[in-house]
N, C-alpha and C. Protein backbone atom coordinates (compact mmCIF):
# COMPACT_ATOMS: atom_id res chain seq x y z
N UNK A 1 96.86 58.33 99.69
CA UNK A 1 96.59 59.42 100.61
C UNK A 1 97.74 60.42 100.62
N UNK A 2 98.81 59.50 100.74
CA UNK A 2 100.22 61.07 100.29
C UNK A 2 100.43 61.56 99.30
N UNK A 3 100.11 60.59 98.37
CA UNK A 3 99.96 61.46 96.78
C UNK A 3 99.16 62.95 97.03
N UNK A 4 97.78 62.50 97.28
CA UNK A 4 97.03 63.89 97.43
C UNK A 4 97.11 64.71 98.30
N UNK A 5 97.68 64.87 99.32
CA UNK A 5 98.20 65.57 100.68
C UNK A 5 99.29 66.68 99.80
N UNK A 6 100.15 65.78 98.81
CA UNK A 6 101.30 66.38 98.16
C UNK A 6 100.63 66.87 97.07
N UNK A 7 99.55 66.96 96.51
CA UNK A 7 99.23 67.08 94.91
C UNK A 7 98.43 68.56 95.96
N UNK A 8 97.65 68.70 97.17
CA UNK A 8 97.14 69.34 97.49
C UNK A 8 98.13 70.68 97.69
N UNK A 9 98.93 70.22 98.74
CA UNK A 9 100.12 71.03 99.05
C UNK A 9 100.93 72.04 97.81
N UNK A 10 101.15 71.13 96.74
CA UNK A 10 101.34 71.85 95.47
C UNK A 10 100.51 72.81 95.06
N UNK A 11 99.61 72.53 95.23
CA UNK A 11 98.30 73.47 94.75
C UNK A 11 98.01 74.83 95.35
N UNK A 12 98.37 74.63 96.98
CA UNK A 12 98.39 75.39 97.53
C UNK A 12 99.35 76.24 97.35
N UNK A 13 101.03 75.76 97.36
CA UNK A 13 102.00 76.71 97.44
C UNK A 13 101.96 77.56 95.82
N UNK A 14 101.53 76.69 94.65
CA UNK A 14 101.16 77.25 93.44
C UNK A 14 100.20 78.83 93.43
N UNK A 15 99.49 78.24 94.19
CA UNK A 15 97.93 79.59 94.12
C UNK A 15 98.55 81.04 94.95
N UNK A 16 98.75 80.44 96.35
CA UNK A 16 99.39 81.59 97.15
C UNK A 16 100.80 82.12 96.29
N UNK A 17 102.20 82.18 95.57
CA UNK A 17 102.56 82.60 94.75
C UNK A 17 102.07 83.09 93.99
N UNK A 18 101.33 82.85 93.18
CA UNK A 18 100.52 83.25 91.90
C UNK A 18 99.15 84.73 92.75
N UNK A 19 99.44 84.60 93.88
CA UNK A 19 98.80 85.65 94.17
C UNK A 19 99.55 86.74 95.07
N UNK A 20 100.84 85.90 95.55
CA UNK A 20 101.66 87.19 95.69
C UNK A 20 102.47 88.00 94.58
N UNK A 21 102.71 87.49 93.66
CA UNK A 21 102.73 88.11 91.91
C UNK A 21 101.59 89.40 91.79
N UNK A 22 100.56 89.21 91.58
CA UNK A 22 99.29 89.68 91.93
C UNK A 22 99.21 90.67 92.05
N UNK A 23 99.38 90.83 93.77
CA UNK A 23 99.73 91.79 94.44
C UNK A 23 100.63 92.39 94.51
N UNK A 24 101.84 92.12 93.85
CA UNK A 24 102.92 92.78 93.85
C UNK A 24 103.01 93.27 92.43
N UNK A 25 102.54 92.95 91.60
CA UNK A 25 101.87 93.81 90.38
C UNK A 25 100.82 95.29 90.52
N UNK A 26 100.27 95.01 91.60
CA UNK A 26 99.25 95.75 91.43
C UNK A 26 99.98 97.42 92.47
N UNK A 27 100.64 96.77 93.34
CA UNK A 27 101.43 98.30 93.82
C UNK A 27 101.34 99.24 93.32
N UNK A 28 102.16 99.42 91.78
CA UNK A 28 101.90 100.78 91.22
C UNK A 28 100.36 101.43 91.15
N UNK A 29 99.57 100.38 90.96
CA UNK A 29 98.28 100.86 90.54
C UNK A 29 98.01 101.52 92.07
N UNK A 30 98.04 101.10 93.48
CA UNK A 30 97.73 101.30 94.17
C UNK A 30 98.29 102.91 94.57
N UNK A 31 100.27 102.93 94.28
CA UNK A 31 100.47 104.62 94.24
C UNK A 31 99.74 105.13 93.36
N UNK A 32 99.76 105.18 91.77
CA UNK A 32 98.79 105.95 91.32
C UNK A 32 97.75 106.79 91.71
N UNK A 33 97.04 105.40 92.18
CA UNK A 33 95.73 105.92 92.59
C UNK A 33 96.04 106.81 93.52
N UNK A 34 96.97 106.59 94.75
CA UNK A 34 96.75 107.99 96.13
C UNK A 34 97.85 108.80 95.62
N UNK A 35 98.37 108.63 94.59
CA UNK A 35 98.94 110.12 93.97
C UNK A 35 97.92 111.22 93.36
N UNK A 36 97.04 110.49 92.89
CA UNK A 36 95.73 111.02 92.54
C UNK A 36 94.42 111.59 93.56
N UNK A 37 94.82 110.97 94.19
CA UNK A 37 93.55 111.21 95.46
C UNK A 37 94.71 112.43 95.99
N UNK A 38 95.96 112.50 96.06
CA UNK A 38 96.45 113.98 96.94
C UNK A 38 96.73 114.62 96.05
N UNK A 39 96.49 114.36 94.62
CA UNK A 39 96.41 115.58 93.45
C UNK A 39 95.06 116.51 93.70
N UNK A 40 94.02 115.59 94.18
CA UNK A 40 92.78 115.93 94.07
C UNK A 40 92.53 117.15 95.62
N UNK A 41 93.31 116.39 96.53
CA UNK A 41 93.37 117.03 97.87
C UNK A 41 93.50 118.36 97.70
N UNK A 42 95.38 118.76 97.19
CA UNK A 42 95.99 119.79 97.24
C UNK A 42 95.08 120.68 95.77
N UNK A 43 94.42 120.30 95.02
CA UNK A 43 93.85 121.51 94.01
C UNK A 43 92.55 121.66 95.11
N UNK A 44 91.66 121.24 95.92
CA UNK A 44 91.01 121.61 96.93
C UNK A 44 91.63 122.31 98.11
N UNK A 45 93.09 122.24 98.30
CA UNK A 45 93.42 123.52 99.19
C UNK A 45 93.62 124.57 98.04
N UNK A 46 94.37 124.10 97.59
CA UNK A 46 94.98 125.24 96.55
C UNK A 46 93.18 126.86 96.61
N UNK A 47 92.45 125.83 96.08
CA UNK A 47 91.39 126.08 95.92
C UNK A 47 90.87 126.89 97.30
N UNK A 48 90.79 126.58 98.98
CA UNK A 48 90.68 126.89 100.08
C UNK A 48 91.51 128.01 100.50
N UNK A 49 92.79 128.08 99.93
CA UNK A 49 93.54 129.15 100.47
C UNK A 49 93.41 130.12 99.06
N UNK A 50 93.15 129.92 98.13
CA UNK A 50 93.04 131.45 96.85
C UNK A 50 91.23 131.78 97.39
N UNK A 51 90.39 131.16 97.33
CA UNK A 51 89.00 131.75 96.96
C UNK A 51 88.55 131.85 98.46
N UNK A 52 88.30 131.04 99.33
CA UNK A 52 87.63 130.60 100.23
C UNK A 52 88.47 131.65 101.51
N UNK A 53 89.71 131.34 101.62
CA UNK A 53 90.51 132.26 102.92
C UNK A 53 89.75 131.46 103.88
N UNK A 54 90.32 130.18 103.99
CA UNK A 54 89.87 129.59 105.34
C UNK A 54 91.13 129.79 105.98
N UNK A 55 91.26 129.51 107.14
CA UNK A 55 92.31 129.22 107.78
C UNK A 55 92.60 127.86 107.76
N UNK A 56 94.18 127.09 107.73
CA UNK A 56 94.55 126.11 107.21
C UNK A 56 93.64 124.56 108.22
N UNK A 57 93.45 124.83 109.61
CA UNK A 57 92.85 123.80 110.60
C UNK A 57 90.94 123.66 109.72
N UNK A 58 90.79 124.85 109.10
CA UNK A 58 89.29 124.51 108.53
C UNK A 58 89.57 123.75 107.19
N UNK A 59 90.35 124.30 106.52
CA UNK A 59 91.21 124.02 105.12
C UNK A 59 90.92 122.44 105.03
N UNK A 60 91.60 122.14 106.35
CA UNK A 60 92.14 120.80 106.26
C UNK A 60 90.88 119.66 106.22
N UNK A 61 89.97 120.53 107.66
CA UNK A 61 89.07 119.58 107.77
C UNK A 61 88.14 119.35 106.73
N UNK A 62 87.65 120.51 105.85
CA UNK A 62 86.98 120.38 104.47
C UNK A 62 87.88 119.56 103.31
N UNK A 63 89.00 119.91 103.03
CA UNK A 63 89.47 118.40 102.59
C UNK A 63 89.23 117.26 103.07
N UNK A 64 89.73 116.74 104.11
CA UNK A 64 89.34 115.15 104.29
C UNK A 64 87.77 114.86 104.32
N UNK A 65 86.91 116.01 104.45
CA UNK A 65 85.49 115.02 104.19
C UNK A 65 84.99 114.94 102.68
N UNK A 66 86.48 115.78 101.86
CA UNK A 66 85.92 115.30 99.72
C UNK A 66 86.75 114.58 99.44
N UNK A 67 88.22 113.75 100.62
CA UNK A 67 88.97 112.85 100.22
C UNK A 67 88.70 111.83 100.86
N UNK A 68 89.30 110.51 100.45
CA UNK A 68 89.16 109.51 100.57
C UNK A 68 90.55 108.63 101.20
N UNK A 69 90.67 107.67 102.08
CA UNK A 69 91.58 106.40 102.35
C UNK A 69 92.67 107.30 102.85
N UNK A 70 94.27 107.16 102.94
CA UNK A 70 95.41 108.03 104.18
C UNK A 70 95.01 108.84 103.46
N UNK A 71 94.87 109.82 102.61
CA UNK A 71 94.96 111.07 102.49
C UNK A 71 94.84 111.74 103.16
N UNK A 72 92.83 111.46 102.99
CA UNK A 72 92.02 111.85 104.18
C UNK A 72 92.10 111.93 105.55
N UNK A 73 92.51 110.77 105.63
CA UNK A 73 93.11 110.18 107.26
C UNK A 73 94.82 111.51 107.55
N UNK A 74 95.24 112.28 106.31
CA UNK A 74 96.56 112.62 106.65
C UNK A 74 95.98 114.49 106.82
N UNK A 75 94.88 114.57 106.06
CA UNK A 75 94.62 115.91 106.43
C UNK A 75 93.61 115.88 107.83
N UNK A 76 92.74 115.43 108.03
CA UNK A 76 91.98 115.11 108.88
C UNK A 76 92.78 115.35 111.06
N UNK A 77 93.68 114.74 110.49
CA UNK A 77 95.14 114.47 111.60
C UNK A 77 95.37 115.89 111.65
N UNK A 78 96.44 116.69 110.36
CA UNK A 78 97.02 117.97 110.55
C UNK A 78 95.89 118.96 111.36
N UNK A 79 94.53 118.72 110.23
CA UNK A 79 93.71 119.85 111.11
C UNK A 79 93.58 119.65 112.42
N UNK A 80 93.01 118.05 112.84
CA UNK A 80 92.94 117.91 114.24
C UNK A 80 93.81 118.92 115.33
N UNK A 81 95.33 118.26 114.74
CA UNK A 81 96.36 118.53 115.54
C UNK A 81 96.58 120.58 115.48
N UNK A 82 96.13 120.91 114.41
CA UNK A 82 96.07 122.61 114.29
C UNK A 82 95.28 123.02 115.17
N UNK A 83 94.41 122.59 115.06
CA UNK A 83 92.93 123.08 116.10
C UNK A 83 92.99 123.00 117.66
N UNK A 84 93.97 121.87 117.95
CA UNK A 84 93.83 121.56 119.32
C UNK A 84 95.03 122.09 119.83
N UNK A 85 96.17 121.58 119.40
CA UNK A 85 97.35 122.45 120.19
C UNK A 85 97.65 123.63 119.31
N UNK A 86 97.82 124.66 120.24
CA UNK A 86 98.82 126.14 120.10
C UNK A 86 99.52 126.02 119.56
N UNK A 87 100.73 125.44 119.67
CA UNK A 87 101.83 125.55 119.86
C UNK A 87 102.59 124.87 119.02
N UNK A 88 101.89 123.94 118.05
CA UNK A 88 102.18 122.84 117.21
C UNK A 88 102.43 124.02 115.77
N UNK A 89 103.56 123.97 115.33
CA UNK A 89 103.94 124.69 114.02
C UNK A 89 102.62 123.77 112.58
N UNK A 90 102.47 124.22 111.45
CA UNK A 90 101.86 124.07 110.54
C UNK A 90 102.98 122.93 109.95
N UNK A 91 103.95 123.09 110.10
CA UNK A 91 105.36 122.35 109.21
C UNK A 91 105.64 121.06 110.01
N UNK A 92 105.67 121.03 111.48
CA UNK A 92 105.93 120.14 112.11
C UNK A 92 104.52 118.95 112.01
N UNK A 93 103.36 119.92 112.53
CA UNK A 93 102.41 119.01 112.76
C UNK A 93 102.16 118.32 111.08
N UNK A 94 102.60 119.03 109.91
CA UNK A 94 102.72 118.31 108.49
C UNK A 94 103.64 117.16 108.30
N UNK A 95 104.69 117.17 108.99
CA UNK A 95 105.92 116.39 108.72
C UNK A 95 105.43 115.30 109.62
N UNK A 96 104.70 115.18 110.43
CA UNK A 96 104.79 114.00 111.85
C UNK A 96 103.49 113.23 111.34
N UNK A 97 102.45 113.78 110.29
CA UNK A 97 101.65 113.25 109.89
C UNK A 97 101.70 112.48 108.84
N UNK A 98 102.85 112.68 107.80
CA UNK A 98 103.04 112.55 106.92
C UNK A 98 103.80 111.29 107.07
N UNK A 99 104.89 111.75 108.10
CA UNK A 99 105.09 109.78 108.44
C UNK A 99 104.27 109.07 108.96
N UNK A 100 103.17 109.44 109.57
CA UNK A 100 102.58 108.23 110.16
C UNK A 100 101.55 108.09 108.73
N UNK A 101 100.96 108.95 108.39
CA UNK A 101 99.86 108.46 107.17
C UNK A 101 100.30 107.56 106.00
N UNK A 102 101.20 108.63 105.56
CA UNK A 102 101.45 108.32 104.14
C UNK A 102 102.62 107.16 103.58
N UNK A 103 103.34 106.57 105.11
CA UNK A 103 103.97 105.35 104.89
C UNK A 103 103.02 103.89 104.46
N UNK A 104 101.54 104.23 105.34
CA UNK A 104 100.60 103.34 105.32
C UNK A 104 99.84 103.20 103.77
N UNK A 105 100.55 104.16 102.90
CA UNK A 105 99.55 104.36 101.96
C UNK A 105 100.54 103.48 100.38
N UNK A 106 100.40 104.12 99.45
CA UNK A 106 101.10 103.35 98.31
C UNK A 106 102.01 103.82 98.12
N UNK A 107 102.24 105.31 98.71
CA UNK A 107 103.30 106.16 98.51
C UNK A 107 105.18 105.57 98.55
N UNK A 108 105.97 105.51 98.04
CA UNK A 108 106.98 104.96 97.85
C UNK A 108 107.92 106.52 98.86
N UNK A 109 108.81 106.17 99.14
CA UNK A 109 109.76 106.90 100.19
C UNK A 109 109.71 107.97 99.38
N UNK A 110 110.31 108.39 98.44
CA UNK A 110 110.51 109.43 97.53
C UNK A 110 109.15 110.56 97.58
N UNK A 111 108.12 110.14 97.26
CA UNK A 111 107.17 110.54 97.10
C UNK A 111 106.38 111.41 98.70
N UNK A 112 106.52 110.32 99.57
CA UNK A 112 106.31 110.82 101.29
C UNK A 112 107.54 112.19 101.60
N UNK A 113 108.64 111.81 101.07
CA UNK A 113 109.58 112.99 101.39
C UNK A 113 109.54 114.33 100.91
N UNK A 114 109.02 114.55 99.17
CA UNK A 114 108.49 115.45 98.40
C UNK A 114 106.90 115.93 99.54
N UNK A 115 106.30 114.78 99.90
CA UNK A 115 104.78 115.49 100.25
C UNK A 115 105.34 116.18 101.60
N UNK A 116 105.96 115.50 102.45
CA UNK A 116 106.69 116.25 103.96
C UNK A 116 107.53 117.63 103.70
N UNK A 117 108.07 117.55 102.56
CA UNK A 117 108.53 119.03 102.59
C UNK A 117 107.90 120.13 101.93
N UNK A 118 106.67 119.92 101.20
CA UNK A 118 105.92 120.63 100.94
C UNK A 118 105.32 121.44 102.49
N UNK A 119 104.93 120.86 103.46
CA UNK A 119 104.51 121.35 104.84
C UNK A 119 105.24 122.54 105.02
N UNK A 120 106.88 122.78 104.91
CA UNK A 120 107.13 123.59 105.28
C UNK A 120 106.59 125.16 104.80
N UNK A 121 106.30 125.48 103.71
CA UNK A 121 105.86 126.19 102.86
C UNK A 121 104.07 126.75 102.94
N UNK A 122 103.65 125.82 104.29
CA UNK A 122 102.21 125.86 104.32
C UNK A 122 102.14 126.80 105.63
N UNK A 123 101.47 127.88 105.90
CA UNK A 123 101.26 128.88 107.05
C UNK A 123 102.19 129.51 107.14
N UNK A 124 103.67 129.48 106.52
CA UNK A 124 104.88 130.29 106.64
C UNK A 124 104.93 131.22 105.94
N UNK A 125 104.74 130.68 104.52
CA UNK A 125 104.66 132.12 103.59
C UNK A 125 103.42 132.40 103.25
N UNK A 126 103.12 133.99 102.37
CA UNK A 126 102.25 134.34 101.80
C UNK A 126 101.59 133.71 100.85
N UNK A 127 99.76 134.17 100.66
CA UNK A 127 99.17 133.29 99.78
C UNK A 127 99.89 132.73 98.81
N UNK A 128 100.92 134.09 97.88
CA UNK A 128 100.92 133.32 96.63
C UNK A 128 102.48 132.68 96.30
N UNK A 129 102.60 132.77 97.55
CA UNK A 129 104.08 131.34 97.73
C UNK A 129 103.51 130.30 98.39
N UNK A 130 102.51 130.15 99.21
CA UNK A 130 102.23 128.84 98.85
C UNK A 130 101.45 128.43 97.96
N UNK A 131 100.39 129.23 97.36
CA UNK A 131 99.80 128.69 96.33
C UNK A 131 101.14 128.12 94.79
N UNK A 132 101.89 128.44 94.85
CA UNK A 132 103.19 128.57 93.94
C UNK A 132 103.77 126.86 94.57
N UNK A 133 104.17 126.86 95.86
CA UNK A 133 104.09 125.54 96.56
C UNK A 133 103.43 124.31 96.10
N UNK A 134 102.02 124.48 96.10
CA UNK A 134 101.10 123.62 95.97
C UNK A 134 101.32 123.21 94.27
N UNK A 135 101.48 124.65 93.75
CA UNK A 135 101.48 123.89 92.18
C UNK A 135 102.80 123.29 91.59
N UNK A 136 103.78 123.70 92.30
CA UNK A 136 104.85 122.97 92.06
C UNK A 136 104.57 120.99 92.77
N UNK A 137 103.98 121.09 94.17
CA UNK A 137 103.58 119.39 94.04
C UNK A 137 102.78 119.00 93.08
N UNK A 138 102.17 120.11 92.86
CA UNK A 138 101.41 119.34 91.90
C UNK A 138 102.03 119.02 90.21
N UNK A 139 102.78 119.72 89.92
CA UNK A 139 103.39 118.99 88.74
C UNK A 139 104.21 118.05 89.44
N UNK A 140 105.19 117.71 90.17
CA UNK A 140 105.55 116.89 91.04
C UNK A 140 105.13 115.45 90.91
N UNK A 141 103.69 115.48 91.19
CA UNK A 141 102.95 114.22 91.50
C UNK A 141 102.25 114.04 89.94
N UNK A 142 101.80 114.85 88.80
CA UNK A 142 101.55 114.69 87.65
C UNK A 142 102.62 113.81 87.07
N UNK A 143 104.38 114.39 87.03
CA UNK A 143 105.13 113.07 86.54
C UNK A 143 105.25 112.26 86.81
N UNK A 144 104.97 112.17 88.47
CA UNK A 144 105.27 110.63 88.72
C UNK A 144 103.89 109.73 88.96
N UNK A 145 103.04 110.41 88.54
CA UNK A 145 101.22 109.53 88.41
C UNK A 145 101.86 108.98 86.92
N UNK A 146 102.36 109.58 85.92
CA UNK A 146 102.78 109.30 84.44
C UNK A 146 104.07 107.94 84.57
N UNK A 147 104.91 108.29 85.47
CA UNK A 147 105.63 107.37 85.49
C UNK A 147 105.23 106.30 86.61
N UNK A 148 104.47 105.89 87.06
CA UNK A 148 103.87 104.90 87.82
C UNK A 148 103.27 104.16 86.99
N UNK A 149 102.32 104.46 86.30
CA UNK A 149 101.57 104.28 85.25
C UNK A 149 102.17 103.61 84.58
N UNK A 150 103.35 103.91 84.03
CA UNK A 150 104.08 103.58 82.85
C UNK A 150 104.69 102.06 83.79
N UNK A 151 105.40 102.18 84.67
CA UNK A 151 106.24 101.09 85.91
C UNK A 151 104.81 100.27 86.13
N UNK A 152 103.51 100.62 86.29
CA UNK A 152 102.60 99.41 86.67
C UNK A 152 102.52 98.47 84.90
N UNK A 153 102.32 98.84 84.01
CA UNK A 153 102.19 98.81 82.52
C UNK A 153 103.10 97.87 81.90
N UNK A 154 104.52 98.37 82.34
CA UNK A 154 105.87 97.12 81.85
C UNK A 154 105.69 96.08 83.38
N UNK A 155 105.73 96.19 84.07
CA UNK A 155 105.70 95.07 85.29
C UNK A 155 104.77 94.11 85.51
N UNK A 156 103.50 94.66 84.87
CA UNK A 156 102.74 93.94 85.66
C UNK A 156 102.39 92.39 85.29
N UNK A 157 102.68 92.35 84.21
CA UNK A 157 102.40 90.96 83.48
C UNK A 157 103.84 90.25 83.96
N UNK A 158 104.75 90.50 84.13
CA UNK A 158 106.63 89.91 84.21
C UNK A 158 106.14 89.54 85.99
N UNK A 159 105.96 90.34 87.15
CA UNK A 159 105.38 90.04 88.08
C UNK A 159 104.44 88.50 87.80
N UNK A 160 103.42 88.85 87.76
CA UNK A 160 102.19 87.92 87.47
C UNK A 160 102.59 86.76 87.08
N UNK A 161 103.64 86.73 85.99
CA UNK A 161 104.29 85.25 85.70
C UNK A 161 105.24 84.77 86.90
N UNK A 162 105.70 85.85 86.93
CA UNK A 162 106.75 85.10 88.40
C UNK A 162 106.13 84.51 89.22
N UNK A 163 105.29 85.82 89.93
CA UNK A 163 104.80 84.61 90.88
C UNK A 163 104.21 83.10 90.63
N UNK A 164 103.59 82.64 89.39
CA UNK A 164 103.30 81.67 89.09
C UNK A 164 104.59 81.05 89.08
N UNK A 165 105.31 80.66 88.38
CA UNK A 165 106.51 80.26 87.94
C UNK A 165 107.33 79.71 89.05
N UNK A 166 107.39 81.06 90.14
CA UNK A 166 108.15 80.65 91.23
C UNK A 166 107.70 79.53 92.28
N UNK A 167 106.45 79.57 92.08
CA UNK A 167 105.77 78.90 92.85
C UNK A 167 106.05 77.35 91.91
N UNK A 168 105.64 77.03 90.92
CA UNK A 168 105.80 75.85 90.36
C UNK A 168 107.51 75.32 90.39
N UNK A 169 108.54 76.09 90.64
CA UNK A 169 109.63 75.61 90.69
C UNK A 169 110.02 75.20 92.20
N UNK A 170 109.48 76.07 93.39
CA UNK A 170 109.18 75.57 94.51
C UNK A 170 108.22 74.01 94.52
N UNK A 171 107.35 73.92 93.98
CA UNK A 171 106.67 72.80 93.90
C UNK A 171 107.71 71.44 93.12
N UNK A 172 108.08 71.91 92.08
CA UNK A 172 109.47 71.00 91.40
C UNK A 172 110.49 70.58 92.46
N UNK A 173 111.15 71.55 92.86
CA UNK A 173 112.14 71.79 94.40
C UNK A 173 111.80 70.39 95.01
N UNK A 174 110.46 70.48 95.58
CA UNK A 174 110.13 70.11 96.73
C UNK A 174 109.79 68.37 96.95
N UNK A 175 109.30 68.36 95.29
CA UNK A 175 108.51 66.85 95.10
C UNK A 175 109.82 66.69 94.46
C-alpha cells in the first residue's frame, strides 16, 4: 500500500512539472500572439483616425468589438473612460489602462511601457503625428513579434525537458 501511495505521488509530482515546463514554454507564444492582436488593433485606429475621422472615445469603441482578449478589454476601458469623464486626458486615461490591462496579458514589462507611452501622442498632436506614432509602434511590435518568435523557437523544447527532468529528480530527491 506505501509502495503505491509513493509510486502514485511520483507520478503526480512528475506530470504537474512536466506541465509547468509546458506552460512556461508556451509564454512566448502567448506574447506573440497579443503583440499581434495590438498590431491588428492600432492598423484599425491608424485606419479610424486617417479615413474615418472618428473621434478617439468612438475610435476606441469600434476597435474592441474587431479585437479580441486584454486588448479589447484595454481599448474598450480607454473609450469607456473618454466618453464618460471630461476631464480625464487621452494620455492619462491610456497610461492607467495600460497597467491594469496589459499586465494581465502576455505582454512582458518592456513591451506594456513602449504601449503606455505611445498614449501620450494620442489626442495631443495632429493627425499626421500621430498617425507617424502609431507606425512607429507598429514597427516596434513587428521586431519584437520576430524576436518572440525566435525566444519561443530556441526555448521551447529546453523548457519542456526541464520541467520533466526536474520533476523526476525531485521524485529521486524524495524516494
Amino acid at each position: 500500500m506505501e509502495l503505491a501511495l509513493k509510486s502514485l505521488g511520483a507520478v503526480f509530482v512528475v506530470l504537474s512539472s512536466t506541465l509547468i515546463g509546458y506552460y512556461l514554454s508556451l509564454k512566448d507564444d502567448f506574447r506573440a500572439a497579443d503583440l499581434r492582436e495590438l498590431k491588428r488593433a492600432l492598423s484599425i485606429l491608424k485606419s479610424e483616425i486617417q479615413f474615418a475621422i472618428n473621434f478617439l472615445p468612438i475610435a476606441f469603441q469600434n476597435i474592441s468589438s474587431k479585437t479580441e482578449g486584454n486588448i479589447s478589454l484595454l481599448f474598450s476601458a480607454v473609450g469607456n473612460r473618454l466618453k464618460d469623464a471630461g476631464n480625464d486626458t487621452v494620455a492619462a486615461a491610456w497610461q492607467e489602462e495600460c497597467e491594469t490591462h496589459l499586465t494581465k496579458s502576455g505582454l512582458v514589462q518592456r513591451d506594456t511601457e513602449q504601449v503606455a507611452q505611445f498614449g501620450k501622442t494620442l489626442g495631443y498632436l495632429d493627425t499626421s503625428l500621430q498617425l507617424r506614432g502609431i507606425d512607429m509602434l507598429i514597427n516596434y511590435i513587428e521586431d519584437t513579434i520576430t524576436e518572440a518568435e525566435a525566444a519561443s523557437g530556441k526555448n521551447k523544447r529546453m523548457l519542456r525537458s526541464m520541467g520533466f527532468l526536474g520533476g523526476l529528480v525531485v521524485v529521486v530527491v524524495l524516494l
